[in-house]
N, C-alpha and C. Protein backbone atom coordinates (compact mmCIF):
# COMPACT_ATOMS: atom_id res chain seq x y z
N UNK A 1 47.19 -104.65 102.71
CA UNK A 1 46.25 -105.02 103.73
C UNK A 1 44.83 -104.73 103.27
N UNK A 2 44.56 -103.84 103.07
CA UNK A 2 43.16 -103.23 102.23
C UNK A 2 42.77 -104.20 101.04
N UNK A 3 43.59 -104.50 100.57
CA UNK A 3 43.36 -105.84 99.18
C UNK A 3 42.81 -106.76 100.07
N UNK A 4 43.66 -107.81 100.90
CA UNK A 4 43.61 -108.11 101.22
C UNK A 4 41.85 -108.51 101.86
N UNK A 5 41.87 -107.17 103.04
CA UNK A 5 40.31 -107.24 103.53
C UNK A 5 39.32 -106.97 102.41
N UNK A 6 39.56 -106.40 101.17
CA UNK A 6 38.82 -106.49 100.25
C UNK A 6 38.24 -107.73 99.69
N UNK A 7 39.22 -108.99 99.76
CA UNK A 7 39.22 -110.20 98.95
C UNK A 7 38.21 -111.20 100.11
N UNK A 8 38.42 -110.84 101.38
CA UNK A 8 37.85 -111.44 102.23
C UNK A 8 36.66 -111.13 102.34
N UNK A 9 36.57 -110.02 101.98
CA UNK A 9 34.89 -109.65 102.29
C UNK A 9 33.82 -109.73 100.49
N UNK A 10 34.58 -110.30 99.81
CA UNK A 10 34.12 -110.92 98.83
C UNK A 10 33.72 -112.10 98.77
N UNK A 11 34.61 -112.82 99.68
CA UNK A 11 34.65 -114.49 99.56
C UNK A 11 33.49 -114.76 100.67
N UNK A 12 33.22 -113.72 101.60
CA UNK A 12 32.18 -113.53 102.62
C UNK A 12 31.05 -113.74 101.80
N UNK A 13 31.17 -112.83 101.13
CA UNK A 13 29.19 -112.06 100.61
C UNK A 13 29.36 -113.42 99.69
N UNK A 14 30.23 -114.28 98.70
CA UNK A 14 29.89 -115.21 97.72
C UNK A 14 29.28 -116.36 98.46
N UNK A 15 30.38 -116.70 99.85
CA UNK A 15 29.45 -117.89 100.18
C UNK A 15 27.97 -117.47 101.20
N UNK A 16 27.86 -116.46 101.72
CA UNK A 16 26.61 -116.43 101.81
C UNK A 16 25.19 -116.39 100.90
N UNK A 17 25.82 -115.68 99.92
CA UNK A 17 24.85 -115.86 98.74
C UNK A 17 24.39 -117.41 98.37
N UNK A 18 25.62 -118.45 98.42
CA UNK A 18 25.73 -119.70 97.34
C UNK A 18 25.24 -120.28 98.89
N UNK A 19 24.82 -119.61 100.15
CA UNK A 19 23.99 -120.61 101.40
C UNK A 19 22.73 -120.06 100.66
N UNK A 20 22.33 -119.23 100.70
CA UNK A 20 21.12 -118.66 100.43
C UNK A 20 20.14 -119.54 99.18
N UNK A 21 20.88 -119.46 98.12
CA UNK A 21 20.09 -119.91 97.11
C UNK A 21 19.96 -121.68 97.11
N UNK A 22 18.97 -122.31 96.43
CA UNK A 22 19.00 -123.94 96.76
C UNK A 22 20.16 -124.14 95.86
N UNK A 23 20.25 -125.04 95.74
CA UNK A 23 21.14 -126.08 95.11
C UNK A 23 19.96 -126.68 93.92
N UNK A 24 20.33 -126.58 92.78
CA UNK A 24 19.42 -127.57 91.62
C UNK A 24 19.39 -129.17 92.08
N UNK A 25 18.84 -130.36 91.64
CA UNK A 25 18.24 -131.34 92.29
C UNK A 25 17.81 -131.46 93.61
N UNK A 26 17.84 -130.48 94.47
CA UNK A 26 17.41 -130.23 96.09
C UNK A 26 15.82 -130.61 96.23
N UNK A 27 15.55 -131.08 96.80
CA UNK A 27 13.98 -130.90 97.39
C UNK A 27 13.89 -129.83 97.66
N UNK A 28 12.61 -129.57 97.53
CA UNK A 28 11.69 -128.09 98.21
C UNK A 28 12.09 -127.64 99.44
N UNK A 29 12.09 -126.55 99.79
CA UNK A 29 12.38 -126.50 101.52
C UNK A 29 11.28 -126.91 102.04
N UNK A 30 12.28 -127.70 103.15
CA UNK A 30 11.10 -128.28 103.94
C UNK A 30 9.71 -127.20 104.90
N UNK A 31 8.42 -127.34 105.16
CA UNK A 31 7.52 -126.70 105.32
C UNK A 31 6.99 -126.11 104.83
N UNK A 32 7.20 -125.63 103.66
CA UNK A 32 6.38 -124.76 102.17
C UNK A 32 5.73 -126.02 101.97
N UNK A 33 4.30 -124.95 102.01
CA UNK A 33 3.15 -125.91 101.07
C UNK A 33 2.97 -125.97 100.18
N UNK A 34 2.45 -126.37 99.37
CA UNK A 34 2.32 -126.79 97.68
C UNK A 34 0.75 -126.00 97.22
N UNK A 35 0.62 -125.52 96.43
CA UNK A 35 -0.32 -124.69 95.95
C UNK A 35 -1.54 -125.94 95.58
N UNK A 36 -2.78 -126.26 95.72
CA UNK A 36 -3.39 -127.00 95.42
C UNK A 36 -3.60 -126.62 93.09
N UNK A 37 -3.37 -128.08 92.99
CA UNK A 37 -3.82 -127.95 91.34
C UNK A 37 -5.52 -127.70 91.19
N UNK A 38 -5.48 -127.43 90.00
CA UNK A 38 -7.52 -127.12 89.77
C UNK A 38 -8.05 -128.21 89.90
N UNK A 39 -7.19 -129.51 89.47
CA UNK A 39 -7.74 -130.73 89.86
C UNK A 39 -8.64 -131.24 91.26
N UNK A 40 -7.44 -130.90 92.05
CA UNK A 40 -7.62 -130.58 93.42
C UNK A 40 -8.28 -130.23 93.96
N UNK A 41 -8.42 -128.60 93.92
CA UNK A 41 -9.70 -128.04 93.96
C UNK A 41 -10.75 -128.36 93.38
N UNK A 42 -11.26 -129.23 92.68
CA UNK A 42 -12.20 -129.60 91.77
C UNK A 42 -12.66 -130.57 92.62
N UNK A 43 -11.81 -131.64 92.85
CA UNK A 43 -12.16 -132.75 93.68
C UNK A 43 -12.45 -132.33 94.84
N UNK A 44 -11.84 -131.59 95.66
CA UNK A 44 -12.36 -131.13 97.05
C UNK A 44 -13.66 -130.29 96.87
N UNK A 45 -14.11 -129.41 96.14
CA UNK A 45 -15.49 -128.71 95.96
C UNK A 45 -16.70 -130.37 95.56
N UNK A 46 -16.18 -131.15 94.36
CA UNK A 46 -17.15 -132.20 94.46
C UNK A 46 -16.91 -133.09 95.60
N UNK A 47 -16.26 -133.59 96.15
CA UNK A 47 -16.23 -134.15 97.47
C UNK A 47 -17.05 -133.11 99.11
N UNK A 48 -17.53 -131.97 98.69
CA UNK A 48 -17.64 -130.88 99.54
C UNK A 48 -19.28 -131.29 99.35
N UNK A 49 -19.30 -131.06 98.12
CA UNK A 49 -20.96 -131.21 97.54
C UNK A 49 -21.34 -132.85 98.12
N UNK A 50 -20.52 -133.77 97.81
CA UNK A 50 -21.41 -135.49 98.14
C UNK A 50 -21.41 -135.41 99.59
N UNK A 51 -20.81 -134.89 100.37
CA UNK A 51 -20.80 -134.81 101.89
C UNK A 51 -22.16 -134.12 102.15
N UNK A 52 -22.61 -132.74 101.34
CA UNK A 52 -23.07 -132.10 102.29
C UNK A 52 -24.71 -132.72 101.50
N UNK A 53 -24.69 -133.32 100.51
CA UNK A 53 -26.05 -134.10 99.97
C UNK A 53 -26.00 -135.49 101.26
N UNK A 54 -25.36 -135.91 101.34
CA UNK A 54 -25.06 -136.99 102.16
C UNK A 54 -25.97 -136.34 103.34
N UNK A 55 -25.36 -135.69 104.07
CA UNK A 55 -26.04 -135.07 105.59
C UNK A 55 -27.43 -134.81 105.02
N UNK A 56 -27.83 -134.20 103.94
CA UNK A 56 -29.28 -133.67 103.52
C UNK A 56 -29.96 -135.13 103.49
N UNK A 57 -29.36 -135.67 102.91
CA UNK A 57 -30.34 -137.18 102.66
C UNK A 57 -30.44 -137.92 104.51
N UNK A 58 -29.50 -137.95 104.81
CA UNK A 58 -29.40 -138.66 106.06
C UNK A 58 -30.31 -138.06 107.05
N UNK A 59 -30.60 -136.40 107.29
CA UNK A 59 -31.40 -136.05 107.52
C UNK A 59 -32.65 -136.27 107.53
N UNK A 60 -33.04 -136.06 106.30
CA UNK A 60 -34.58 -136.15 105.65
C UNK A 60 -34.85 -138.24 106.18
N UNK A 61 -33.86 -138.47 105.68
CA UNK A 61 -34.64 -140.22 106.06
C UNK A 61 -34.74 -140.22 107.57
N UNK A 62 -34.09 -139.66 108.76
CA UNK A 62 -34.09 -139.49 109.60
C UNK A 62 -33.42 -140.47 110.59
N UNK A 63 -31.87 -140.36 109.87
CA UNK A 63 -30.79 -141.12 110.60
C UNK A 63 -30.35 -140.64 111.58
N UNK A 64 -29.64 -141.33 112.61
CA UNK A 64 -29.09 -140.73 113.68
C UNK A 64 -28.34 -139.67 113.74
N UNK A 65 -28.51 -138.79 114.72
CA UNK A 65 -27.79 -136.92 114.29
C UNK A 65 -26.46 -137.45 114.25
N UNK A 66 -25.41 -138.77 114.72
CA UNK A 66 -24.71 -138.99 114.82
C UNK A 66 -23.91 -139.37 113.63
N UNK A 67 -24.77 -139.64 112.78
CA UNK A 67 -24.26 -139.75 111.14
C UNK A 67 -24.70 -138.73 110.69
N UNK A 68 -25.76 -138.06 110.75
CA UNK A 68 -25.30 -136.23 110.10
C UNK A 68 -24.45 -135.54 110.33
N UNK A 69 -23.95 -135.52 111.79
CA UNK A 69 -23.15 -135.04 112.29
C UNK A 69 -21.80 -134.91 111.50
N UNK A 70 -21.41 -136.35 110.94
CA UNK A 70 -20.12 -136.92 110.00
C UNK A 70 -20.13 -136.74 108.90
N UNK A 71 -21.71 -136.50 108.76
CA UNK A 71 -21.39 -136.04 107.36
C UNK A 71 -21.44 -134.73 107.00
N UNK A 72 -21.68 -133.26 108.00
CA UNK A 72 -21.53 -132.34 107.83
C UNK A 72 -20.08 -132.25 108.18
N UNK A 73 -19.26 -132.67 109.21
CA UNK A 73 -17.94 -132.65 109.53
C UNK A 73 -16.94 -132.96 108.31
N UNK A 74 -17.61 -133.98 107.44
CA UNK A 74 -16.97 -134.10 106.31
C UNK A 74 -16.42 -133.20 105.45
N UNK A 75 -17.94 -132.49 105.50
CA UNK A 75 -17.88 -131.71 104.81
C UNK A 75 -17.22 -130.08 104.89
N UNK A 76 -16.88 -129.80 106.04
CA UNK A 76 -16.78 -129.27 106.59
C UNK A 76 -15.06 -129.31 106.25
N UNK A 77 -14.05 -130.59 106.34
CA UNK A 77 -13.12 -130.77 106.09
C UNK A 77 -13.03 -130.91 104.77
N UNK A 78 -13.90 -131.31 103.75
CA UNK A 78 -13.63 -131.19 102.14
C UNK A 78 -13.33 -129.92 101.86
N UNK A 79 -14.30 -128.79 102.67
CA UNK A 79 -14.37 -127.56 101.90
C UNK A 79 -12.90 -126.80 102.29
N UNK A 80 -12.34 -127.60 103.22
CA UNK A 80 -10.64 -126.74 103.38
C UNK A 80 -9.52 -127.03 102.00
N UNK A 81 -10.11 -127.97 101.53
CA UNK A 81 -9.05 -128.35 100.11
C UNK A 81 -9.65 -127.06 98.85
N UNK A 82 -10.96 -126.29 99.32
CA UNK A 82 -10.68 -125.26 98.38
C UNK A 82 -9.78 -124.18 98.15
N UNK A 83 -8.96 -123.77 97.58
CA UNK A 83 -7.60 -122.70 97.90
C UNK A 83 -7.82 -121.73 96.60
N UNK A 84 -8.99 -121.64 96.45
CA UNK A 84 -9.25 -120.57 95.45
C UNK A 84 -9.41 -119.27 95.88
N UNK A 85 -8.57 -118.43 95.48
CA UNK A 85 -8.82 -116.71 96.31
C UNK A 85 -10.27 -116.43 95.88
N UNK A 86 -10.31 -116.20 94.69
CA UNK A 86 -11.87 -115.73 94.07
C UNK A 86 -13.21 -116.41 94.97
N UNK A 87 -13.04 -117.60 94.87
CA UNK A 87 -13.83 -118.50 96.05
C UNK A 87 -14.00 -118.17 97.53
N UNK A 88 -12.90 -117.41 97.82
CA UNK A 88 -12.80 -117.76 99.24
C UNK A 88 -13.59 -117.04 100.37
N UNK A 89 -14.85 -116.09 99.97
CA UNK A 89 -16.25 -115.27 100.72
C UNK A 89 -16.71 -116.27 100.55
N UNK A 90 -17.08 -116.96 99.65
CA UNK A 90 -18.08 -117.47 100.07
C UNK A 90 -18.22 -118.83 100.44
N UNK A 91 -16.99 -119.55 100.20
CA UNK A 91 -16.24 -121.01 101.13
C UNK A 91 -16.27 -120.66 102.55
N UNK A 92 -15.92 -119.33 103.04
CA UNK A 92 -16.13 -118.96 104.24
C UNK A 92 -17.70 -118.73 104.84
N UNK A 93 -17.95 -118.13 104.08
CA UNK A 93 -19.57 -117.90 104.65
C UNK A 93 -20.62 -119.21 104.76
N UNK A 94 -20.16 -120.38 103.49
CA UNK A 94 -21.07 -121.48 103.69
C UNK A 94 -20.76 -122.05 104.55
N UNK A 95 -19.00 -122.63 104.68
CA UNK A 95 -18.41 -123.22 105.91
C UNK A 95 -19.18 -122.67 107.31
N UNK A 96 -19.72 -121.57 107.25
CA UNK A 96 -20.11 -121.03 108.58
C UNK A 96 -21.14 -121.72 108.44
N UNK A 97 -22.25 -121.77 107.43
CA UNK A 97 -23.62 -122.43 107.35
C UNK A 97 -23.67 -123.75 107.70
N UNK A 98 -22.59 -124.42 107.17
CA UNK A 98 -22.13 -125.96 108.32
C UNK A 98 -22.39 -125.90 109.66
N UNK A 99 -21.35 -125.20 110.12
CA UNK A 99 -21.25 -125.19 111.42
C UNK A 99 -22.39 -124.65 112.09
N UNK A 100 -22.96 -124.19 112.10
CA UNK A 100 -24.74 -123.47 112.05
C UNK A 100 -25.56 -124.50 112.07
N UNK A 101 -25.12 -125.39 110.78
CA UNK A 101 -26.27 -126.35 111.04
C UNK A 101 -25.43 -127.47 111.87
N UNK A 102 -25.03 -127.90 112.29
CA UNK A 102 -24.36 -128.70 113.29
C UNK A 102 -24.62 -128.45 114.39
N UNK A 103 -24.56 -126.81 114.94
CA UNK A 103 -25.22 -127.09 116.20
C UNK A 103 -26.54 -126.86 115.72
N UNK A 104 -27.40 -126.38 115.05
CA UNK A 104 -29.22 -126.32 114.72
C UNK A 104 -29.12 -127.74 115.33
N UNK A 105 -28.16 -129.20 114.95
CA UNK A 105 -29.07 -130.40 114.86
C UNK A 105 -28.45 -130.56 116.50
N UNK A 106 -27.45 -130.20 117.04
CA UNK A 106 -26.97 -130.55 118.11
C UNK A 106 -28.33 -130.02 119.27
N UNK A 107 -29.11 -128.86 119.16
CA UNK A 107 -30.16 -128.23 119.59
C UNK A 107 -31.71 -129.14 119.28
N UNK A 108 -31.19 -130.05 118.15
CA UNK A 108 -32.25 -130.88 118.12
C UNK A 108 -33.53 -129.94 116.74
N UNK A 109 -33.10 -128.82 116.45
CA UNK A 109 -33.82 -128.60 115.69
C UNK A 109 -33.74 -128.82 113.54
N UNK A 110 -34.43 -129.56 113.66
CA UNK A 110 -34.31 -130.16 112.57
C UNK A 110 -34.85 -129.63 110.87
N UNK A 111 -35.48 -128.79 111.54
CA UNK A 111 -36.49 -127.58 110.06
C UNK A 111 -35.20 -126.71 109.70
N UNK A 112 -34.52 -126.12 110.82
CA UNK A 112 -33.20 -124.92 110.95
C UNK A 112 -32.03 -126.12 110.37
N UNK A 113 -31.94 -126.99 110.56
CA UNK A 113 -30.52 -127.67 109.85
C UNK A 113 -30.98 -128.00 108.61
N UNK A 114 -31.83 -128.42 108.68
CA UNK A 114 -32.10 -129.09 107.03
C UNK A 114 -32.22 -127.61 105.79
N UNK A 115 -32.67 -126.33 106.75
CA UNK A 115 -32.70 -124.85 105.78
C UNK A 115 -31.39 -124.49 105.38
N UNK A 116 -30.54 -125.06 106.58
CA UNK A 116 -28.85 -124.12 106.59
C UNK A 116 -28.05 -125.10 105.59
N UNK A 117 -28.35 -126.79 105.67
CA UNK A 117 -27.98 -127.29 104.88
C UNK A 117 -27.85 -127.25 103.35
N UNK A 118 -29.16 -127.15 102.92
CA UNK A 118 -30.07 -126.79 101.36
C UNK A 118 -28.72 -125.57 100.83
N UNK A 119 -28.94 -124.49 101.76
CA UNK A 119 -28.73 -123.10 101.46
C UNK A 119 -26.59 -123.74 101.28
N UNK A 120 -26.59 -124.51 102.18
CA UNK A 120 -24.86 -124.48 101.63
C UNK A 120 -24.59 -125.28 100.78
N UNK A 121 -25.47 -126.51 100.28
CA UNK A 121 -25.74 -126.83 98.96
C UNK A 121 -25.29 -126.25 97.68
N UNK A 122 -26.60 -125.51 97.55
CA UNK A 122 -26.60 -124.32 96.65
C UNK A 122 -25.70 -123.60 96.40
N UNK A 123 -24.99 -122.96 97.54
CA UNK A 123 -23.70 -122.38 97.63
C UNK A 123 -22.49 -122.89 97.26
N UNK A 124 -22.10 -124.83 97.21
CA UNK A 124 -21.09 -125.18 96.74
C UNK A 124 -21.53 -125.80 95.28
N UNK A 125 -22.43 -125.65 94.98
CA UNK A 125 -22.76 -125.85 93.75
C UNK A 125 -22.87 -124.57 92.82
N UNK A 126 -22.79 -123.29 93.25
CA UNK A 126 -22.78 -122.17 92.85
C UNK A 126 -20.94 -122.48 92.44
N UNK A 127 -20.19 -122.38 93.35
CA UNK A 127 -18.95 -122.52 93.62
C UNK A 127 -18.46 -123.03 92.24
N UNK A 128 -18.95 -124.32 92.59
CA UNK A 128 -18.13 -125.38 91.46
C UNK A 128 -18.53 -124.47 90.18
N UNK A 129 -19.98 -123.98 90.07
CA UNK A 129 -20.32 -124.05 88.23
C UNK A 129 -19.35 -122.31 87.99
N UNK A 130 -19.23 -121.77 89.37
CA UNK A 130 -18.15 -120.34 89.17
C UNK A 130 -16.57 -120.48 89.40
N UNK A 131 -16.01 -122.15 89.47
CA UNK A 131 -14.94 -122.41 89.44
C UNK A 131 -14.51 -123.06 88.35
N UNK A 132 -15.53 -123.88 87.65
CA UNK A 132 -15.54 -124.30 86.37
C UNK A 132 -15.42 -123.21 85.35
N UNK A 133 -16.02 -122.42 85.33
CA UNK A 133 -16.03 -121.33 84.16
C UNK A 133 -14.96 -119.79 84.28
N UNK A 134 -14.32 -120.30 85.38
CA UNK A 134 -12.82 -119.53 85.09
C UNK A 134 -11.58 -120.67 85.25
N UNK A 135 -11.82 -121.53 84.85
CA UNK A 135 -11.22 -122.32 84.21
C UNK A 135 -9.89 -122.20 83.20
């Protein structure tokens, strides 16, 4: 009898194990995200940068806040494709400078968005030339 419950509680722990682990040709489990490539990140920091020159220019010519608006929002959504840890103070802190200047222009003030803009500029262009060179 003891054999017995011995053999059973082997055949227990094997097929729970052989649930546990995937199966080779399996897809990924479903809901795990995929780590962004440097590519990726590369493209989302320069896509981060033409958005937020975009709003600077659209600004300065003095387009409707309604197209700055889209193009800080853009930008705003480019800068989430950055997934760099080392990056990620100060993706946070400019992302805030977006949103800062979004409402500056929503307030109508236009000296304060166009400063907060410049300054997150600079900041994703800092980014890129300190994401490029750890490369």
């Amino acid at each position: 009898m003891k054999l017995l419950n011995y053999k059973l509680l082997l055949l227990l722990i094997t097929l729970m194990a052989s649930a546990a682990t995937p199966l080779p040709g399996f897809a990924e489990v479903p809901g795990k995200t995929k780590n962004a490539t440097t590519a990726e990140v590369k493209q989302a920091l320069l896509n981060t940068i033409k958005a937020t020159e975009d709003a600077l220019k659209a600004l300065k010519s003095g387009a409707d806040p309604e197209t700055v608006q889209q193009h800080i929002s853009d930008a705003r959504q480019a800068v989430k494709g950055v997934e760099i840890n080392r990056l990620d103070v100060i993706r946070t802190r400019t992302s805030e400078k977006l949103k800062h200047a979004r409402q500056a222009l929503n307030k109508d003030e236009k000296s304060k968005t166009e400063e907060l803009l410049t300054e997150s500029l600079k900041n994703f262009q800092e980014m890129l030339r300190s994401f490029e060179s750890g490369i």
